[in-house]
PDB file of N, CA and C in Angstrom:
ATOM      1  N   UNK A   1       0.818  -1.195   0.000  1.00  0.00           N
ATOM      2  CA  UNK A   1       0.000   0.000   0.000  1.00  0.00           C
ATOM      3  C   UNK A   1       0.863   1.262   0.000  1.00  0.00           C
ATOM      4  N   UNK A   2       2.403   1.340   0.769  1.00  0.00           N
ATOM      5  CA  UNK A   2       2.943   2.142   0.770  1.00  0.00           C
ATOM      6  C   UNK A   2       4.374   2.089  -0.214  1.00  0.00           C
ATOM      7  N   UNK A   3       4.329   2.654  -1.873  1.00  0.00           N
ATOM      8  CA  UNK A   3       5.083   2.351  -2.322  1.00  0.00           C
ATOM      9  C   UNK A   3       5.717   3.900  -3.103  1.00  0.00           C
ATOM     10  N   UNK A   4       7.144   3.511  -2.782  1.00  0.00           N
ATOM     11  CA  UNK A   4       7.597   4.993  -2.887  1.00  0.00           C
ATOM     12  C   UNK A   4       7.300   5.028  -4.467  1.00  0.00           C
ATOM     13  N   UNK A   5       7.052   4.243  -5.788  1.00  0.00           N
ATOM     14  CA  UNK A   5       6.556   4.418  -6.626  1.00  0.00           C
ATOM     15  C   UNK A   5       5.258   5.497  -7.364  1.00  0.00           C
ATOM     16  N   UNK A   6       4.427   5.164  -6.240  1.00  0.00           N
ATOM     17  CA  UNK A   6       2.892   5.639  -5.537  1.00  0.00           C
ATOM     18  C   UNK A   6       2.704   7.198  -5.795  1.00  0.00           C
ATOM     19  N   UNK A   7       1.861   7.393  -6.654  1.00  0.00           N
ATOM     20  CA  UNK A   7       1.515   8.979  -6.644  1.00  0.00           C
ATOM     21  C   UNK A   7       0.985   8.941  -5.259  1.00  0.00           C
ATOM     22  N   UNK A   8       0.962  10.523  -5.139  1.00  0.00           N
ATOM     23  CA  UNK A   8       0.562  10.787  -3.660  1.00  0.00           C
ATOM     24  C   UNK A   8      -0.630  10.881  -3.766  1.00  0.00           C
ATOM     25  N   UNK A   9      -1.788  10.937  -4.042  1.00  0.00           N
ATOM     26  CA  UNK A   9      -2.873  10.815  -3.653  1.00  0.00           C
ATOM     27  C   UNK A   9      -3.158   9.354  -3.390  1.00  0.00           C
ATOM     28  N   UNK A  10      -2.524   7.983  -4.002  1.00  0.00           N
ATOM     29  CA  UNK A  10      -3.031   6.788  -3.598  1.00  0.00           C
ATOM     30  C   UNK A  10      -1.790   7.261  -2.151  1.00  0.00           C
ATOM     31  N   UNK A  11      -0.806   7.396  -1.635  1.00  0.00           N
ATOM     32  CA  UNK A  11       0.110   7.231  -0.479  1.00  0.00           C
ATOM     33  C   UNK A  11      -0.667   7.973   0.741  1.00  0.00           C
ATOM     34  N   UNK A  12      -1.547   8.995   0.219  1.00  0.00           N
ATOM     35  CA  UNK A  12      -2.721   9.849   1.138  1.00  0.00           C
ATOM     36  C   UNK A  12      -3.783   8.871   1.554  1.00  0.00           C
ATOM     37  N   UNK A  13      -4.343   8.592   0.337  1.00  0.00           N
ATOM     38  CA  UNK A  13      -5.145   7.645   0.688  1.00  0.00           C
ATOM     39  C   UNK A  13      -4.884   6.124   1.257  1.00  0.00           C
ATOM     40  N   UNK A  14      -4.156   5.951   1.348  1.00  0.00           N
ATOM     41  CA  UNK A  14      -3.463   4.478   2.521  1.00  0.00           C
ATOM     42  C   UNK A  14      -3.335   5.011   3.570  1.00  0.00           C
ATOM     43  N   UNK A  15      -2.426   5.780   3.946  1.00  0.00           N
ATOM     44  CA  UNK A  15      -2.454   6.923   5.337  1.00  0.00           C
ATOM     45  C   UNK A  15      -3.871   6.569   5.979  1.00  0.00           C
ATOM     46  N   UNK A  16      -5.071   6.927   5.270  1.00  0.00           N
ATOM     47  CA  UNK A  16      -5.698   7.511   5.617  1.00  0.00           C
ATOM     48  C   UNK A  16      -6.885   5.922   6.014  1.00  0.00           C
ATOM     49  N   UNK A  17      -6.858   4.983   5.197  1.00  0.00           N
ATOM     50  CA  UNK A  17      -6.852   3.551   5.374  1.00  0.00           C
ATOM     51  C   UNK A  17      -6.237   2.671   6.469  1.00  0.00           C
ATOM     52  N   UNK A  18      -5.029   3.476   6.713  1.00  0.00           N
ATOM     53  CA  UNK A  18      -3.987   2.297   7.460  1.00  0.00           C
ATOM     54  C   UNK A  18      -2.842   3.113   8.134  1.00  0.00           C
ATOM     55  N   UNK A  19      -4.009   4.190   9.402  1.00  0.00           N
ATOM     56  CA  UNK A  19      -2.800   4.956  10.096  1.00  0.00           C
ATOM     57  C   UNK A  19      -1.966   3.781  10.823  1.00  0.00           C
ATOM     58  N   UNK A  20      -1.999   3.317  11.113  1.00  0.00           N
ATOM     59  CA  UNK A  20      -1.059   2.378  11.809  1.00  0.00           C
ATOM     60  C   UNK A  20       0.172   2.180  11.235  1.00  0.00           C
ATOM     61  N   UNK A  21      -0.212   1.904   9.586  1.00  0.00           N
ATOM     62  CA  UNK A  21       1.123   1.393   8.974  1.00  0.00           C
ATOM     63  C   UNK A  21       1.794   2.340   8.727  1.00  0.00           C
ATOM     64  N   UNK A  22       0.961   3.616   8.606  1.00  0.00           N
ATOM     65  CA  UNK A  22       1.584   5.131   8.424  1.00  0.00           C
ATOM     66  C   UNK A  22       2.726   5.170   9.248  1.00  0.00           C
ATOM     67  N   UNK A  23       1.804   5.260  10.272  1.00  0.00           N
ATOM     68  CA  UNK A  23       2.972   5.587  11.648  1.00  0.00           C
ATOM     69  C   UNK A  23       4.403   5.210  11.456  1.00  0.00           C
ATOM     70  N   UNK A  24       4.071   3.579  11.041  1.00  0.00           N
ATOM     71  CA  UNK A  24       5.216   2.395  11.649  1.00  0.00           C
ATOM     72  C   UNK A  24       6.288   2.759  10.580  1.00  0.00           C
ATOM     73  N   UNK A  25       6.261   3.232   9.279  1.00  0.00           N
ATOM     74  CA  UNK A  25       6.708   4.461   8.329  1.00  0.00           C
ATOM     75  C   UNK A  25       7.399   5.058   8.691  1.00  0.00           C
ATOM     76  N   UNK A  26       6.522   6.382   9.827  1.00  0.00           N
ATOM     77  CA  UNK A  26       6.894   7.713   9.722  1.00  0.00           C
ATOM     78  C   UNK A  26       8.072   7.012  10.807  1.00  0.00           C
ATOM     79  N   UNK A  27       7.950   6.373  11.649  1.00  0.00           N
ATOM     80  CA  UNK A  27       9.590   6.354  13.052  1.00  0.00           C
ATOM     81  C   UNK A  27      10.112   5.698  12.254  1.00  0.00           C
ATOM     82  N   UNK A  28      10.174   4.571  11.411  1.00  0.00           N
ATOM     83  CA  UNK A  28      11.518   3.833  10.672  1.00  0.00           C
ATOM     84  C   UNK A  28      11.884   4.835   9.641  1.00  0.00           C
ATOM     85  N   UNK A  29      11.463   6.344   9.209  1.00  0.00           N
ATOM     86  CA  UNK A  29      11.805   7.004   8.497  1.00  0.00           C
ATOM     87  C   UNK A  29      12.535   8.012   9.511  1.00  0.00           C
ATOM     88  N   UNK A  30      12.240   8.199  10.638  1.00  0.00           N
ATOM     89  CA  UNK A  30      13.160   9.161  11.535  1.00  0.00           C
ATOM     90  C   UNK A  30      13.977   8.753  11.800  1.00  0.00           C
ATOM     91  N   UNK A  31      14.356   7.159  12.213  1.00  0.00           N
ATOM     92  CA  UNK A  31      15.300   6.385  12.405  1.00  0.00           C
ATOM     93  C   UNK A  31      16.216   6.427  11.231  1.00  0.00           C
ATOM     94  N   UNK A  32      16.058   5.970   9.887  1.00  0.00           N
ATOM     95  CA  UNK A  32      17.227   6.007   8.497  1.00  0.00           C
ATOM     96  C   UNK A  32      17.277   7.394   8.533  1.00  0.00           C
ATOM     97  N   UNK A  33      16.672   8.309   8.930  1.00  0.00           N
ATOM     98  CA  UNK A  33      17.136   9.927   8.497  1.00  0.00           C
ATOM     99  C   UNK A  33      16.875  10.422   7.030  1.00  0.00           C
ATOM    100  N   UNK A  34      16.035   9.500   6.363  1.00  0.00           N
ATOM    101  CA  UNK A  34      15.453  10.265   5.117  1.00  0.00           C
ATOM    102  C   UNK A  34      14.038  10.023   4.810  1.00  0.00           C
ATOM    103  N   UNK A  35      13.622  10.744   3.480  1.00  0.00           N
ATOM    104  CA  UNK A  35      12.511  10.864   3.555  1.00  0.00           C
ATOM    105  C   UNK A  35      11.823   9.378   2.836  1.00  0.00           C
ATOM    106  N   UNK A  36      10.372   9.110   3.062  1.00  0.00           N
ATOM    107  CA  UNK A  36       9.630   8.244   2.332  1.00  0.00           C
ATOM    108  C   UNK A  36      10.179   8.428   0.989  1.00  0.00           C
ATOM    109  N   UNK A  37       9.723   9.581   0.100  1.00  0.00           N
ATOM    110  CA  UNK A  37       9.854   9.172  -1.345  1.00  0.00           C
ATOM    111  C   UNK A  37      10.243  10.674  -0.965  1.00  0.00           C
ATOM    112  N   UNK A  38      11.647  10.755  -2.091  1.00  0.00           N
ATOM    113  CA  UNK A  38      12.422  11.545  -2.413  1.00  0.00           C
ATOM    114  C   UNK A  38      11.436  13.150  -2.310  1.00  0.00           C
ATOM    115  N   UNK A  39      11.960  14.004  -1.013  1.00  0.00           N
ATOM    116  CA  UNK A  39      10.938  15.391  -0.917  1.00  0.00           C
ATOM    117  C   UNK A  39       9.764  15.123  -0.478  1.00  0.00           C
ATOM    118  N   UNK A  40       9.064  13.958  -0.076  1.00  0.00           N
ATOM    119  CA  UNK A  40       7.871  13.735   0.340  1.00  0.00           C
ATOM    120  C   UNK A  40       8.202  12.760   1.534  1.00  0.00           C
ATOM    121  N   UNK A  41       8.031  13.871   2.625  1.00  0.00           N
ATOM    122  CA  UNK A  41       8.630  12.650   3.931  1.00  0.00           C
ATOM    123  C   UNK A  41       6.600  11.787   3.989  1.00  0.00           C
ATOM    124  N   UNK A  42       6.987  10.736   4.990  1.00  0.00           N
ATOM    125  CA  UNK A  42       5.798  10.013   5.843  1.00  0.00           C
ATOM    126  C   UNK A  42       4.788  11.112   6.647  1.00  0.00           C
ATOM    127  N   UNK A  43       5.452  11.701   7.680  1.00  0.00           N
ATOM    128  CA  UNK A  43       4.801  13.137   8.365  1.00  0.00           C
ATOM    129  C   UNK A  43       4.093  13.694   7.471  1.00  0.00           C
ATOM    130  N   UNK A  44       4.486  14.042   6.366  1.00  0.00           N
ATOM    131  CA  UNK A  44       4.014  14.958   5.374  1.00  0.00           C
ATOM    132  C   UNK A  44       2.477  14.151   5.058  1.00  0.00           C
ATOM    133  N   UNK A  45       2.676  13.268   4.541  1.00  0.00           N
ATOM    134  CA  UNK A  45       1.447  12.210   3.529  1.00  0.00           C
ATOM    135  C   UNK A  45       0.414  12.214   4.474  1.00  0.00           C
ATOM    136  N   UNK A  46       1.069  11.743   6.376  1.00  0.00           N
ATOM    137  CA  UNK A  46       0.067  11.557   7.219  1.00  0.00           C
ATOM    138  C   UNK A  46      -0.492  12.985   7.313  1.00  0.00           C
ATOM    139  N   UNK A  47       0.262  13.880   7.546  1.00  0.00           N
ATOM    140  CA  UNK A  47      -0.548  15.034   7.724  1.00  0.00           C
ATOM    141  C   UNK A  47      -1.874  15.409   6.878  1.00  0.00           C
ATOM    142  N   UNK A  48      -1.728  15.254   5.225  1.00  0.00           N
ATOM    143  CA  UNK A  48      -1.920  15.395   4.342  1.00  0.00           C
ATOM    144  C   UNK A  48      -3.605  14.409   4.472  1.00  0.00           C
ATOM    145  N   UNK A  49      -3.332  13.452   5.030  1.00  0.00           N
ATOM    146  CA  UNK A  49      -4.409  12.147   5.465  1.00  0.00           C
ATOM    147  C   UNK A  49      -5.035  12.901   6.318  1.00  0.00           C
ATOM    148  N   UNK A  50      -4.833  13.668   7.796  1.00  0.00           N
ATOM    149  CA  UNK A  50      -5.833  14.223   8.538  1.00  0.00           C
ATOM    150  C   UNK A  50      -6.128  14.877   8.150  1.00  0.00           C
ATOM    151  N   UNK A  51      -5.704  16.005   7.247  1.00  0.00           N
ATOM    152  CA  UNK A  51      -6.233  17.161   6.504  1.00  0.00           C
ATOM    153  C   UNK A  51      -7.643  16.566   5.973  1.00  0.00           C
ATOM    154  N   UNK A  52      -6.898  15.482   5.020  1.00  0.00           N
ATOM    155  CA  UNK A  52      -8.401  15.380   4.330  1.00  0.00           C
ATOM    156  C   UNK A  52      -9.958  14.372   5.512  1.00  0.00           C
ATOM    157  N   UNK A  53      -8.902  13.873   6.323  1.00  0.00           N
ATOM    158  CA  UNK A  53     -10.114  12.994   7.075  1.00  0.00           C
ATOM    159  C   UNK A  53     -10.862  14.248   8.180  1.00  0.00           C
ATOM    160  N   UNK A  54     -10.378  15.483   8.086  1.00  0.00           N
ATOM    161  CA  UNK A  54     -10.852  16.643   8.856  1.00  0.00           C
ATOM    162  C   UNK A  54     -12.069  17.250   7.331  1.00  0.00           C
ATOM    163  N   UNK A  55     -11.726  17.308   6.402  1.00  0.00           N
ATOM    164  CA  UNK A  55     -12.483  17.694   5.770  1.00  0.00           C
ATOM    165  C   UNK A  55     -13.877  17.448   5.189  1.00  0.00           C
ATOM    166  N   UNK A  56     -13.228  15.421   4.995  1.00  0.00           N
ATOM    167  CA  UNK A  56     -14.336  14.465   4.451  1.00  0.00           C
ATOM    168  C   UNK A  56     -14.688  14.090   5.254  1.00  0.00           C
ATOM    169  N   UNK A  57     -14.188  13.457   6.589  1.00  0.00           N
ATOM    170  CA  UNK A  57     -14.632  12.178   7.251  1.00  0.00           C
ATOM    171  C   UNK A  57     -14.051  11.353   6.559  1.00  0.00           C
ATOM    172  N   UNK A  58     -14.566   9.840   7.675  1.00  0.00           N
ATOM    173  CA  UNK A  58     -13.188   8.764   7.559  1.00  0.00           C
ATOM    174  C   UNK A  58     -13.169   8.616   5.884  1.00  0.00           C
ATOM    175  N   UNK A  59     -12.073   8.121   5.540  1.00  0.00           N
ATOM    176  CA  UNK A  59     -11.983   7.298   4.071  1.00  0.00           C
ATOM    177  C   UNK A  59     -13.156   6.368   3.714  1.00  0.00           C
ATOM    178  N   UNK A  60     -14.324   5.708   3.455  1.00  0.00           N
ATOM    179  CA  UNK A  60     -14.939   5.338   2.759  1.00  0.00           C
ATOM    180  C   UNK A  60     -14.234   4.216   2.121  1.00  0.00           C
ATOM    181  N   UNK A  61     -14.904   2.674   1.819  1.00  0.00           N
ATOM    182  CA  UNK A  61     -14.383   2.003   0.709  1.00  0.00           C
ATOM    183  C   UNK A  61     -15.607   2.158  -0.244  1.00  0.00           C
ATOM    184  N   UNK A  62     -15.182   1.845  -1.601  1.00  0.00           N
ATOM    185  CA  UNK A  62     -16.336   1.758  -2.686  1.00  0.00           C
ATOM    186  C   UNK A  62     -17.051   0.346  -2.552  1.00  0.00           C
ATOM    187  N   UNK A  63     -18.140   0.253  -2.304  1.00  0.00           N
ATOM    188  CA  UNK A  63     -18.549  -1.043  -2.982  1.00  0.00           C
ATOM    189  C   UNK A  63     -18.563  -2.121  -3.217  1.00  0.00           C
ATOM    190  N   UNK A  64     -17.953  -2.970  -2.601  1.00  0.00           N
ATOM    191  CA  UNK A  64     -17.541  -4.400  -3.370  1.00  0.00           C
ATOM    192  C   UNK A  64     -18.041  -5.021  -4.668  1.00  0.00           C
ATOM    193  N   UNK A  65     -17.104  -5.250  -5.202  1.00  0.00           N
ATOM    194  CA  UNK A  65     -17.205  -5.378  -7.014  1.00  0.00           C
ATOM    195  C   UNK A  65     -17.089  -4.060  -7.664  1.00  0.00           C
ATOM    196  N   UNK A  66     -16.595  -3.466  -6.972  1.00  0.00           N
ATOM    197  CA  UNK A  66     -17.097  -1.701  -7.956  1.00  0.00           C
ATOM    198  C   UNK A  66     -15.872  -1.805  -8.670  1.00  0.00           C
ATOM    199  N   UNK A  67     -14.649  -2.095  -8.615  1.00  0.00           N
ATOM    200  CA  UNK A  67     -13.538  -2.250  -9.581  1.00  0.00           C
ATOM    201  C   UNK A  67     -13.581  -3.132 -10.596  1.00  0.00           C
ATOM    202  N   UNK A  68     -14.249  -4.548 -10.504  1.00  0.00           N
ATOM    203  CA  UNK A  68     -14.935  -5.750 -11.132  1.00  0.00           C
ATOM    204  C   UNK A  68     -15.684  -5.480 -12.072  1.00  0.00           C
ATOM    205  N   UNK A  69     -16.970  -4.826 -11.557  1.00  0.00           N
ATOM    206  CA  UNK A  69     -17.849  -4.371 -12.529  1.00  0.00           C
ATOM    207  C   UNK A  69     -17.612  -3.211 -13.649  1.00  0.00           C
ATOM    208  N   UNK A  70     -16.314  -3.360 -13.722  1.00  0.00           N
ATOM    209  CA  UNK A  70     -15.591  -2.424 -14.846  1.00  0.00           C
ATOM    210  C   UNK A  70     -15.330  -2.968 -15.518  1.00  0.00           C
ATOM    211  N   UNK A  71     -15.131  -4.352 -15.478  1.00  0.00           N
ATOM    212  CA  UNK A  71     -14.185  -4.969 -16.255  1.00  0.00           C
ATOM    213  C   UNK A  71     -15.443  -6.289 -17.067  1.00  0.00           C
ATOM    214  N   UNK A  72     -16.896  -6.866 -16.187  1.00  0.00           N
ATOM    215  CA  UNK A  72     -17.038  -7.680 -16.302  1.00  0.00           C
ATOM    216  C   UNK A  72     -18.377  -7.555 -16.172  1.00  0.00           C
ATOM    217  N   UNK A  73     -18.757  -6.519 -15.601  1.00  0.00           N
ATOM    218  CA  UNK A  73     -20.560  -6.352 -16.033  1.00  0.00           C
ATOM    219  C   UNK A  73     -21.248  -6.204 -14.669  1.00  0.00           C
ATOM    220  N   UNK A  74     -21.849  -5.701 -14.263  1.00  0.00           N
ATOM    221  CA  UNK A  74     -22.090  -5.239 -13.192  1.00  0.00           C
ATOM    222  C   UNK A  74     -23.367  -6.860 -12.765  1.00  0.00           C
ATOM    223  N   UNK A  75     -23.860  -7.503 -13.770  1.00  0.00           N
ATOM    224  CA  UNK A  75     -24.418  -8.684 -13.371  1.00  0.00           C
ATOM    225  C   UNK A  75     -24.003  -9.963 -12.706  1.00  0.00           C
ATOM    226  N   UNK A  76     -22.646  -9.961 -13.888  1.00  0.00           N
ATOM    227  CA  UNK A  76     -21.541 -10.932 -13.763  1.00  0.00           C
ATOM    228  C   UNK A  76     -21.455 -10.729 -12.359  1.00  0.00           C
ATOM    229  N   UNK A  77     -21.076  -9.861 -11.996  1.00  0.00           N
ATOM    230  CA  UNK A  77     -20.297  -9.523 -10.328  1.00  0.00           C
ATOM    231  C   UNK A  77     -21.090  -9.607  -9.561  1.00  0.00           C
ATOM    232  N   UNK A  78     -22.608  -9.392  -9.668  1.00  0.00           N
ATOM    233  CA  UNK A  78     -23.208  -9.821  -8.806  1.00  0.00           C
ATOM    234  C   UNK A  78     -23.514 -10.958  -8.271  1.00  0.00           C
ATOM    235  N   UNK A  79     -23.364 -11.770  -9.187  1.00  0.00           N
ATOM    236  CA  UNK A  79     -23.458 -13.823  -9.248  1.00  0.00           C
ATOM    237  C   UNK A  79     -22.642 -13.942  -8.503  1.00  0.00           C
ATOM    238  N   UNK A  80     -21.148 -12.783  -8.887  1.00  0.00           N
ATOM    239  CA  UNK A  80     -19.553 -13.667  -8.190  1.00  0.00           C
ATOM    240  C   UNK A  80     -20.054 -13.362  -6.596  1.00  0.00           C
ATOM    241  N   UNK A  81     -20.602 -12.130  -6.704  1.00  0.00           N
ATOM    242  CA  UNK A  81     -20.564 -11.613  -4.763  1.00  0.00           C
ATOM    243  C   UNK A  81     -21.553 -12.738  -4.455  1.00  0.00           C
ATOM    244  N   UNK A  82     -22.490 -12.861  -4.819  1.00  0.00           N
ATOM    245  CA  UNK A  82     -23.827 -13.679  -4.109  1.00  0.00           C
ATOM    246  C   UNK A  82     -22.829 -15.104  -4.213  1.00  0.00           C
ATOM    247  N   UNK A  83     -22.452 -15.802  -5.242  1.00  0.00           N
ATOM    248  CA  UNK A  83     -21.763 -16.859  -5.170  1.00  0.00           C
ATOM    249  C   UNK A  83     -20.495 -17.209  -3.420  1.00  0.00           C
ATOM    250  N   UNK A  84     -20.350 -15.857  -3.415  1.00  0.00           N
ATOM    251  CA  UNK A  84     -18.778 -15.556  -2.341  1.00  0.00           C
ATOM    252  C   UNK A  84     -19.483 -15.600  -0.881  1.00  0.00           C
ATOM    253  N   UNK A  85     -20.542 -14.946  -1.435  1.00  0.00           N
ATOM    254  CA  UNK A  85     -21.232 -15.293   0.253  1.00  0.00           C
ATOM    255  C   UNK A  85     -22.109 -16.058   0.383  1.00  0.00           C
ATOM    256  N   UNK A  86     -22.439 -16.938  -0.263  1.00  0.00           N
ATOM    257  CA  UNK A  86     -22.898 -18.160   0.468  1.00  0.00           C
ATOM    258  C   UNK A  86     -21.621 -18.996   0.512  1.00  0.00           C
ATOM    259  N   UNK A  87     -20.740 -18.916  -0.050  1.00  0.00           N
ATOM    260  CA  UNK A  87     -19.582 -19.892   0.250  1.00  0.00           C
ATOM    261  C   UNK A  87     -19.284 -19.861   1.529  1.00  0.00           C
ATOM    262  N   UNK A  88     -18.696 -18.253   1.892  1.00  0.00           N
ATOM    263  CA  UNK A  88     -18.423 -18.202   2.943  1.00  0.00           C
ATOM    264  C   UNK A  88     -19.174 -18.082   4.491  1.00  0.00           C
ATOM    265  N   UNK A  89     -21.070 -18.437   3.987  1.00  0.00           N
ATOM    266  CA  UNK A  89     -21.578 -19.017   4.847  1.00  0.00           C
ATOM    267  C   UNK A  89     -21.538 -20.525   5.013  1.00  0.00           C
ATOM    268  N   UNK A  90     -21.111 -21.049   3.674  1.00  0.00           N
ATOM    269  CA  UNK A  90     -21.270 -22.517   3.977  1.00  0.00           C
ATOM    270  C   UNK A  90     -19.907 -22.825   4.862  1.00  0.00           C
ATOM    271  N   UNK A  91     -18.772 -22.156   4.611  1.00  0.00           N
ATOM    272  CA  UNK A  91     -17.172 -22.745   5.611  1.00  0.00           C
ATOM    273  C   UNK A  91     -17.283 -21.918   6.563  1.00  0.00           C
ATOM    274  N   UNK A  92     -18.222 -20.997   6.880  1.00  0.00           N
ATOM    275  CA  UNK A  92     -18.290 -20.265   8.206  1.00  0.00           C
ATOM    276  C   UNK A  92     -17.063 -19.345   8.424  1.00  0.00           C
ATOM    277  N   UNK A  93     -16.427 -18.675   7.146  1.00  0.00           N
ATOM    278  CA  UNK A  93     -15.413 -17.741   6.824  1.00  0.00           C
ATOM    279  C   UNK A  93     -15.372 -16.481   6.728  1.00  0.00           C
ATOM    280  N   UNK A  94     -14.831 -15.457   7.844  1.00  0.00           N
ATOM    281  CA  UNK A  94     -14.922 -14.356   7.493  1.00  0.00           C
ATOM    282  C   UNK A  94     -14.759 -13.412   6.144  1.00  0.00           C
ATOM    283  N   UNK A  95     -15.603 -12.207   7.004  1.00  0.00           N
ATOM    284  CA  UNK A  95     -15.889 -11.207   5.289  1.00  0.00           C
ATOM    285  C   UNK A  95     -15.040 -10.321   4.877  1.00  0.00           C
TER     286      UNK A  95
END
């Protein structure tokens, strides 16, 4: 989720998903003495994450299947979800 590759709006939006992992980031980044991604320290991104979770409220996920149903039909995906959860009522498997 955190990849110095990563435009910053997906590295905001993980922050903002997964303060925890943020954190665990931002001190192993005070510890090596440099930044996350070259000019863009961890502090920065997290900050950048409360900013917006002060503005919006928490992060939101989309949908389940909403990335799927791009690719495969918004029907299709519905079979797969309805298919996924009775499975995982039949093995008694979390969601």
């Amino acid at each position: 989720m955190f990849c110095v590759l990563g435009c910053i709006g997906d590295l905001v939006n993980a922050a903002r998903r997964e303060p925890v992992a943020a954190a665990a980031y931002a001190r192993t980044e005070a510890i090596v003495g440099a930044d996350f991604k070259h000019g863009l320290s961890m502090r920065e991104i997290i900050r950048r994450a409360a900013e917006l979770e002060e503005q919006e409220g928490p992060a939101a996920r989309p949908p389940a299947g909403t990335a799927m149903a791009r690719y495969v039909g918004k029907a299709t995906t519905a079979r797969y979800l309805d298919r996924l959860s009775m499975l995982r009522k039949q093995y008694d498997l979390a969601a």
